[in-house]
N, C-alpha and C. Protein backbone atom coordinates (compact mmCIF):
# COMPACT_ATOMS: atom_id res chain seq x y z
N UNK A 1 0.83 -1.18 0.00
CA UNK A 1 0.00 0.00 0.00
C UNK A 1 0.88 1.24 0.00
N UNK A 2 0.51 2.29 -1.20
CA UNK A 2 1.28 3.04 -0.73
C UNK A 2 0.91 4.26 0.47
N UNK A 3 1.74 4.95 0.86
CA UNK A 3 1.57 5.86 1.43
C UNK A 3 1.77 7.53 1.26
N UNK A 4 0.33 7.92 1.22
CA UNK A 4 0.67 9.19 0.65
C UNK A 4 1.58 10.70 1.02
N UNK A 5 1.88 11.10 0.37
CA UNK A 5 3.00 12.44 0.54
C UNK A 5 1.82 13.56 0.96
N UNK A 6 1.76 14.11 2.27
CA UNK A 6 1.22 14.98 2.66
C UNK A 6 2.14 16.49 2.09
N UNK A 7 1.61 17.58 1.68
CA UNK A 7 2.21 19.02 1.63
C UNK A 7 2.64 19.59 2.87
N UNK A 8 3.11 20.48 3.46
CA UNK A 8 2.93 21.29 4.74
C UNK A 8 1.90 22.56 4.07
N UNK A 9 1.49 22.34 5.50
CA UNK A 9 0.28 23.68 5.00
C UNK A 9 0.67 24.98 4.50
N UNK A 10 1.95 25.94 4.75
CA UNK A 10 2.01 26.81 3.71
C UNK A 10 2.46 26.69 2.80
N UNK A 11 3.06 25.37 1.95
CA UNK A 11 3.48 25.31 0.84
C UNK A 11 2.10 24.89 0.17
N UNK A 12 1.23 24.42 0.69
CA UNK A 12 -0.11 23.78 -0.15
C UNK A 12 -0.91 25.77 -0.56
N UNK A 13 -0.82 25.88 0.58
CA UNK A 13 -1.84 27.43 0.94
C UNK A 13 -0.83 28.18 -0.70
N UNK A 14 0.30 28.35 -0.45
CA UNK A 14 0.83 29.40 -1.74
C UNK A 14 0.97 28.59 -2.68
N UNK A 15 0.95 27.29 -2.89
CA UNK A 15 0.16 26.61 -4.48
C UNK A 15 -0.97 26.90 -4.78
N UNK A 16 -1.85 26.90 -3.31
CA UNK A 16 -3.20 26.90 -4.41
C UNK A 16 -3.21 28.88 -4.77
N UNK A 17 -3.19 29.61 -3.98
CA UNK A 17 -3.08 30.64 -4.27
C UNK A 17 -2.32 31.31 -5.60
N UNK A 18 -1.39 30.74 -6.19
CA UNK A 18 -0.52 30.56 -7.18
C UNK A 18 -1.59 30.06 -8.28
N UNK A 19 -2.02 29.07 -8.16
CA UNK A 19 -3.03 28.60 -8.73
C UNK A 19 -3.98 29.39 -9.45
N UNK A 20 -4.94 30.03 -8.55
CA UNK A 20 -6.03 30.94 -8.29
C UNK A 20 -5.83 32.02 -9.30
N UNK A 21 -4.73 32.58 -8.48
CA UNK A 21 -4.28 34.06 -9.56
C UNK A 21 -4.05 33.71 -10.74
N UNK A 22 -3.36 32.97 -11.08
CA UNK A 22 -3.55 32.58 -12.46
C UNK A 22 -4.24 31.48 -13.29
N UNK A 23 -5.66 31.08 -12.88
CA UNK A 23 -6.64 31.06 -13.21
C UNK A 23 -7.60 32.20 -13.64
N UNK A 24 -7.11 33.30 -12.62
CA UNK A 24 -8.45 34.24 -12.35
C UNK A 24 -7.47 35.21 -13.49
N UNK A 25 -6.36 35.70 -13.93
CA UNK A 25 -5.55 36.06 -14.80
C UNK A 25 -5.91 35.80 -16.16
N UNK A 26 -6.92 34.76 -16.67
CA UNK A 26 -7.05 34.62 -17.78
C UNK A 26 -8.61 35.14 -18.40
N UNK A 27 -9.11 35.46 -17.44
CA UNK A 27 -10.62 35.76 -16.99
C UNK A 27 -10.41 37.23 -17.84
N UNK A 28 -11.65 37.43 -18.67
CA UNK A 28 -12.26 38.86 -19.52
C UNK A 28 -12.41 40.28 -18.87
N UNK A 29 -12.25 40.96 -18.78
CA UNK A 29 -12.70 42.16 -18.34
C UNK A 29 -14.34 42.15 -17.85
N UNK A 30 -14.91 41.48 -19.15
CA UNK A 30 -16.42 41.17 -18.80
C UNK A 30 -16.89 40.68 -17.65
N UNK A 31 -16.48 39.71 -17.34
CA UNK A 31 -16.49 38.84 -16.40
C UNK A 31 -16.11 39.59 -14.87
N UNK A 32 -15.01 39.87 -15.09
CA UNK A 32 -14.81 40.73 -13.55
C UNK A 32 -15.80 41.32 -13.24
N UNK A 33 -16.12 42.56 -14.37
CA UNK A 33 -17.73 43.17 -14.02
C UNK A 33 -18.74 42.86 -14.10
N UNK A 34 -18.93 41.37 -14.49
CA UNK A 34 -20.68 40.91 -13.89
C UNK A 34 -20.27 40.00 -12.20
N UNK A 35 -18.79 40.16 -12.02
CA UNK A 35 -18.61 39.35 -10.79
C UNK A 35 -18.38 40.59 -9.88
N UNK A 36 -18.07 41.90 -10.00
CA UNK A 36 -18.40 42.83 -9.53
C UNK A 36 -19.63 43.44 -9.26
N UNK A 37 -20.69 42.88 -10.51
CA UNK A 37 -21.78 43.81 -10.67
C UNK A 37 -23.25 42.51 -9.49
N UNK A 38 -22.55 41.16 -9.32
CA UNK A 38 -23.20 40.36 -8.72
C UNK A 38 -22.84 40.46 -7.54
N UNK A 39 -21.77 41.53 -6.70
CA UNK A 39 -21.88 41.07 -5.21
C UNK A 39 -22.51 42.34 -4.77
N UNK A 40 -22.38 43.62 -5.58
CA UNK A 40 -23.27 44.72 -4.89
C UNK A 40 -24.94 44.80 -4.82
N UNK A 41 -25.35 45.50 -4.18
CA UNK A 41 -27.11 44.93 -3.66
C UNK A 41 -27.73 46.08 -4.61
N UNK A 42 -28.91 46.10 -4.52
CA UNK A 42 -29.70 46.95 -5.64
C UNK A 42 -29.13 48.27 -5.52
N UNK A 43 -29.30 48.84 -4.57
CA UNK A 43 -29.33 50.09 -4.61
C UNK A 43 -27.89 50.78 -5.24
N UNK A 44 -26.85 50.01 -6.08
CA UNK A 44 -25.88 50.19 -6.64
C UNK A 44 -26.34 50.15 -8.18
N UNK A 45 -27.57 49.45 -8.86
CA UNK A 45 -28.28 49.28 -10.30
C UNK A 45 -28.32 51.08 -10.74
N UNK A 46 -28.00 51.48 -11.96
CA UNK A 46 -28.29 52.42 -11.92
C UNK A 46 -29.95 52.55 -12.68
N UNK A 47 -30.18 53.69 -12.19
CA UNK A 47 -31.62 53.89 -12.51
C UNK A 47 -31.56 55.32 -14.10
N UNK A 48 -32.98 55.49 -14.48
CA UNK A 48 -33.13 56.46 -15.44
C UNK A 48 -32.69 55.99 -16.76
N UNK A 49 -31.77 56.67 -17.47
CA UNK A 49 -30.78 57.25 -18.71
C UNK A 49 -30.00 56.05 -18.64
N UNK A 50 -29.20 55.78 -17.69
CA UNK A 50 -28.20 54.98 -17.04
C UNK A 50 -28.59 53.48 -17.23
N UNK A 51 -29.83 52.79 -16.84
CA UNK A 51 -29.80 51.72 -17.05
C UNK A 51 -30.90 51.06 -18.13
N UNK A 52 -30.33 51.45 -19.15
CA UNK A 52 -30.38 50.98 -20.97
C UNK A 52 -30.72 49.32 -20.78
């Protein structure tokens, strides 16, 4: 049986983070701003002229 190779936790923590950023690095401009435009609450929607 083998036995598995555990990481130490901050070398796992700044892989996955390493990871992340450059995952999230390949991501559209678009995208940032509907992932921007999905965590603020209504009263950030613009109203009138503004929301076409």
């Amino acid at each position: 049986m083998k036995q598995i190779k555990h990481e130490p936790k901050p070398l796992m923590t700044a892989r996955l983070q390493a990871e992340a950023r450059q995952a999230l690095a390949k991501r559209s401009n678009q995208s940032r701003f509907l992932d921007i435009a999905a965590s603020k609450d209504r009263s950030w929607e613009p109203v009138g002229r503004l929301a076409g």
